[in-house]
Protein backbone atom coordinates (compact mmCIF):
# COMPACT_ATOMS: atom_id res chain seq x y z
CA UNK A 1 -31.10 -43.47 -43.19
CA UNK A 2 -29.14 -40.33 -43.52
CA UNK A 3 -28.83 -39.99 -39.62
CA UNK A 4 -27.31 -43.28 -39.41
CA UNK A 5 -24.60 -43.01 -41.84
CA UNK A 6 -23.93 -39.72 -39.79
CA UNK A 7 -23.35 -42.49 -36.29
CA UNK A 8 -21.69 -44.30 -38.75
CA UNK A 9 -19.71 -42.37 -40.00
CA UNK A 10 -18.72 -40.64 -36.73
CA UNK A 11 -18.37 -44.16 -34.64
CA UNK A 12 -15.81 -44.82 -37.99
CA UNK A 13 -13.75 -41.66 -37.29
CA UNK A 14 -13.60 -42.20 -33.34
CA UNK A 15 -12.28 -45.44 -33.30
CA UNK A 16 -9.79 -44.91 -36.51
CA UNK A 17 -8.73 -41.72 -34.81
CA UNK A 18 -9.29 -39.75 -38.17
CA UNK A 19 -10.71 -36.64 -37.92
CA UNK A 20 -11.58 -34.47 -40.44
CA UNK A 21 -10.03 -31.13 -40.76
CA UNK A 22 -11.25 -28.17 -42.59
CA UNK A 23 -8.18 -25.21 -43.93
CA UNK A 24 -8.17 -22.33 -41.92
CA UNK A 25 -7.81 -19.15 -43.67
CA UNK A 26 -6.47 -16.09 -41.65
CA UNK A 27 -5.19 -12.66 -42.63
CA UNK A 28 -1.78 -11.37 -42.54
CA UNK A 29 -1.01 -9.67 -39.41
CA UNK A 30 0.64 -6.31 -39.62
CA UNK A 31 3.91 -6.36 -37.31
CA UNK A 32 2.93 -4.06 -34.03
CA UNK A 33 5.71 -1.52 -33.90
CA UNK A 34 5.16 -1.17 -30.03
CA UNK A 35 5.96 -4.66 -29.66
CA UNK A 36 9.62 -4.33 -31.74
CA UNK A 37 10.49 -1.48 -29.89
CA UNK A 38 9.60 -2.81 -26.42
CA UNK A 39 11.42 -5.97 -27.60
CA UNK A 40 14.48 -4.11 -28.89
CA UNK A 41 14.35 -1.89 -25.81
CA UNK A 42 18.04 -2.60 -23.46
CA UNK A 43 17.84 -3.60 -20.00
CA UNK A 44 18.93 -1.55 -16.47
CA UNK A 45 22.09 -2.23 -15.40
CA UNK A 46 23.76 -0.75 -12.26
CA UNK A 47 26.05 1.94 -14.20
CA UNK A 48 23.04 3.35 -16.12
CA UNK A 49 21.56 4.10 -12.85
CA UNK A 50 24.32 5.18 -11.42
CA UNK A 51 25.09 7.68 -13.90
CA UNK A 52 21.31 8.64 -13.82
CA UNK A 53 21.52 9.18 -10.01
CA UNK A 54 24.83 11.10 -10.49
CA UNK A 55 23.18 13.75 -13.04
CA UNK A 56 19.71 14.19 -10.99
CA UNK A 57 22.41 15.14 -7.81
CA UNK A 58 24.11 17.13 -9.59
CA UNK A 59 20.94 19.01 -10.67
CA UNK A 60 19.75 19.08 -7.81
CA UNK A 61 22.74 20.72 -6.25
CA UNK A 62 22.30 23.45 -8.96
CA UNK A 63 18.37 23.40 -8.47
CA UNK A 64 17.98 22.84 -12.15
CA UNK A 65 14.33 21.24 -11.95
CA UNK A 66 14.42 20.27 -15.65
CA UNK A 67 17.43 18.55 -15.30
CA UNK A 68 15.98 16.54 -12.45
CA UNK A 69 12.88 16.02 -14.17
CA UNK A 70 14.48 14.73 -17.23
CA UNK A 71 14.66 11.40 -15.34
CA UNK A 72 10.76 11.54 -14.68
CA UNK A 73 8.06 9.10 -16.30
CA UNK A 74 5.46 11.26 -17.24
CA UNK A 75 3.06 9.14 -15.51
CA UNK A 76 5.30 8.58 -12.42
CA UNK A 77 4.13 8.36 -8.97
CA UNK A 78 5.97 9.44 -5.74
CA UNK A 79 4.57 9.31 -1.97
CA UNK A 80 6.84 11.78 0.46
CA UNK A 81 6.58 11.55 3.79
CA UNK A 82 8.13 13.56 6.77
CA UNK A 83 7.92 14.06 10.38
CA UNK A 84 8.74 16.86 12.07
CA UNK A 85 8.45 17.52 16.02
CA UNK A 86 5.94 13.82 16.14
CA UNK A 87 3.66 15.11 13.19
CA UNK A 88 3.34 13.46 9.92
CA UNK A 89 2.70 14.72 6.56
CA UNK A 90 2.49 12.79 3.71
CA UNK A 91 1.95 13.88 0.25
CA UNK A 92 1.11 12.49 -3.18
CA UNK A 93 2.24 13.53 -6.12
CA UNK A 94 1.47 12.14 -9.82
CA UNK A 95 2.89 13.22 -13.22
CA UNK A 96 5.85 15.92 -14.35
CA UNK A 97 3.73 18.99 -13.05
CA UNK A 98 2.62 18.42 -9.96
CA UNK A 99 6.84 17.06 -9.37
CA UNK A 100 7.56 20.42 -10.60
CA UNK A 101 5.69 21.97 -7.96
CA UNK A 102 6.51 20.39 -5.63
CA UNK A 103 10.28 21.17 -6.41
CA UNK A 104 9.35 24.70 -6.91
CA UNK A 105 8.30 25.58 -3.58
CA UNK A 106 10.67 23.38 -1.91
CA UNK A 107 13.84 25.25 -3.68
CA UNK A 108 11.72 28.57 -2.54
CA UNK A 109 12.13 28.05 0.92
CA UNK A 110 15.92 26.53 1.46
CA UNK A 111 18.81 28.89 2.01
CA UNK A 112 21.47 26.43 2.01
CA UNK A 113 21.83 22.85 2.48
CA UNK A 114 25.61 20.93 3.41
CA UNK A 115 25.90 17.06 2.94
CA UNK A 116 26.57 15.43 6.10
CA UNK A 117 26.63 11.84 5.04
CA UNK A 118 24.96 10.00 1.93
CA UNK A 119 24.86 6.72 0.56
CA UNK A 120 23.22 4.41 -2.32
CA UNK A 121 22.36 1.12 -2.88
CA UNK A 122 21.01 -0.08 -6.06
CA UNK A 123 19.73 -3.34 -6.89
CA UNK A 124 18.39 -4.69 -10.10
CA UNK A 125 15.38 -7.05 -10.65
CA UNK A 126 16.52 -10.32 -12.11
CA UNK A 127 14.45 -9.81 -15.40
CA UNK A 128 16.47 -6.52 -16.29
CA UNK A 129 13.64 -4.22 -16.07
CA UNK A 130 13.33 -2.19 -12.99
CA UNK A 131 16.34 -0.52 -10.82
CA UNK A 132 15.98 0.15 -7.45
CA UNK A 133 17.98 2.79 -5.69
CA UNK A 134 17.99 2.97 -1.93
CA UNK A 135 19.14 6.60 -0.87
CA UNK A 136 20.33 7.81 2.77
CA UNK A 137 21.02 11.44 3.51
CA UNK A 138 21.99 13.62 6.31
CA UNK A 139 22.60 17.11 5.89
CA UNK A 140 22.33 20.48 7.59
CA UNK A 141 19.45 22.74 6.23
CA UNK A 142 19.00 26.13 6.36
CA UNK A 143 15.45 27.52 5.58
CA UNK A 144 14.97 31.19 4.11
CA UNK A 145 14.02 32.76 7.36
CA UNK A 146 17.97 31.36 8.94
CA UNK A 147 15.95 27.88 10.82
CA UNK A 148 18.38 25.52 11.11
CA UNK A 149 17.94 21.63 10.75
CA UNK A 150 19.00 18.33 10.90
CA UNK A 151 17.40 16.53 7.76
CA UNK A 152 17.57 12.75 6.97
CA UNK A 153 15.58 10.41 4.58
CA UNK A 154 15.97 7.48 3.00
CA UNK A 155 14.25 7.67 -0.74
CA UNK A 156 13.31 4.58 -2.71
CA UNK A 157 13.62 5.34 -6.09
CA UNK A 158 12.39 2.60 -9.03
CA UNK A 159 13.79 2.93 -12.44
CA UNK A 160 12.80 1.45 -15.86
CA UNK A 161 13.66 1.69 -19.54
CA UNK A 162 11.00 3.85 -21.72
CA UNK A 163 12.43 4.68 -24.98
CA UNK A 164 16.02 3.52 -24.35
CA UNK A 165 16.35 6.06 -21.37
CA UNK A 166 16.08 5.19 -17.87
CA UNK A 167 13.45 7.03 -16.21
CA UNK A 168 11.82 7.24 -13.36
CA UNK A 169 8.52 5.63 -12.65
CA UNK A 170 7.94 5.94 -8.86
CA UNK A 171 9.64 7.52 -5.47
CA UNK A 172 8.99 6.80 -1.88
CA UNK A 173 10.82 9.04 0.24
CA UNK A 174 10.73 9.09 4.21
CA UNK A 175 12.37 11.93 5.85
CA UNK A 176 12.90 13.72 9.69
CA UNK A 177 13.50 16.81 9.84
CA UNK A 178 14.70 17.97 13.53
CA UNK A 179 15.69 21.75 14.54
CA UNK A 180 19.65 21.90 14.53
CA UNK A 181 21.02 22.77 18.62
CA UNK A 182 22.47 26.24 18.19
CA UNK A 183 25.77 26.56 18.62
């Protein structure tokens, strides 16, 4: 008997369309801070990373490595590649230190560098949350032991906003490096 006033019951509900709901009880949530800043966080525009780019030249004319690496995610990724007389090296480098490195040696062993050309491009993704700057360069290089050469590259360079500063989170850089004719 007790089954069928259960079919009953439930045959009832189906074809009235009434169903029987029961209160849910949940907790209050505590807000996630993360989540506020993230959402509070402004977006890239092109004169932030302009102004970025400007102060990480500038730095880099100077060879001020902290300067430059003020701009650096601390988990940032950057893949450098160069060819010199048809061989290719290409190295990976992840996080601040092994950048600073990097930058280290590479400042060790130039005498003097002179800006042919340079230009920069720099686009923004439609969502406001990564820059990317397209960089050409040609300059004369001189190493410490008076080699001369002709260096260009063209560096890819993403940007995005961690903590309200742009920073940034990955480089791909291409470069040729041929000896300069004497003169």
């Amino acid at each position: 008997m007790r089954l069928k006033f259960f079919q009953t019951f439930l045959i009832a509900n189906v074809i009235s369309g009434l169903t029987l709901t029961t209160p849910v009880i949940t907790p209050a949530q505590t807000p996630d801070y993360r989540i506020l800043i993230a959402q509070e966080t402004k977006e890239l525009d092109e004169n932030i990373i302009r102004q970025a780019m400007e102060v990480i030249d500038q730095a880099e004319n100077r060879e001020d490595i902290d300067a430059m690496l003020k701009f650096l995610a601390p988990f940032s990724i950057s893949e450098i590649t160069v060819e010199y007389k048809g061989n290719i090296l290409t190295t990976n480098l992840e996080g601040i230190n092994a950048h600073r490195r990097m930058l280290k040696n590479t400042f060790a062993l130039v005498k003097q560098r002179e800006m042919i050309n340079d230009y920069m491009t720099v686009r923004i993704t439609p969502d406001g949350q990564i820059g990317i700057v397209t960089r050409v360069i040609f300059e004369n290089l001189t190493t410490k032991d008076d080699q001369k050469f002709i260096v260009s590259g063209t560096d890819i360079v993403r940007f995005a906003m961690i903590n309200n500063q742009p920073k940034i989170v990955s480089i791909k850089s291409q470069g040729w490096l041929e000896p300069r004719p004497t003169e």
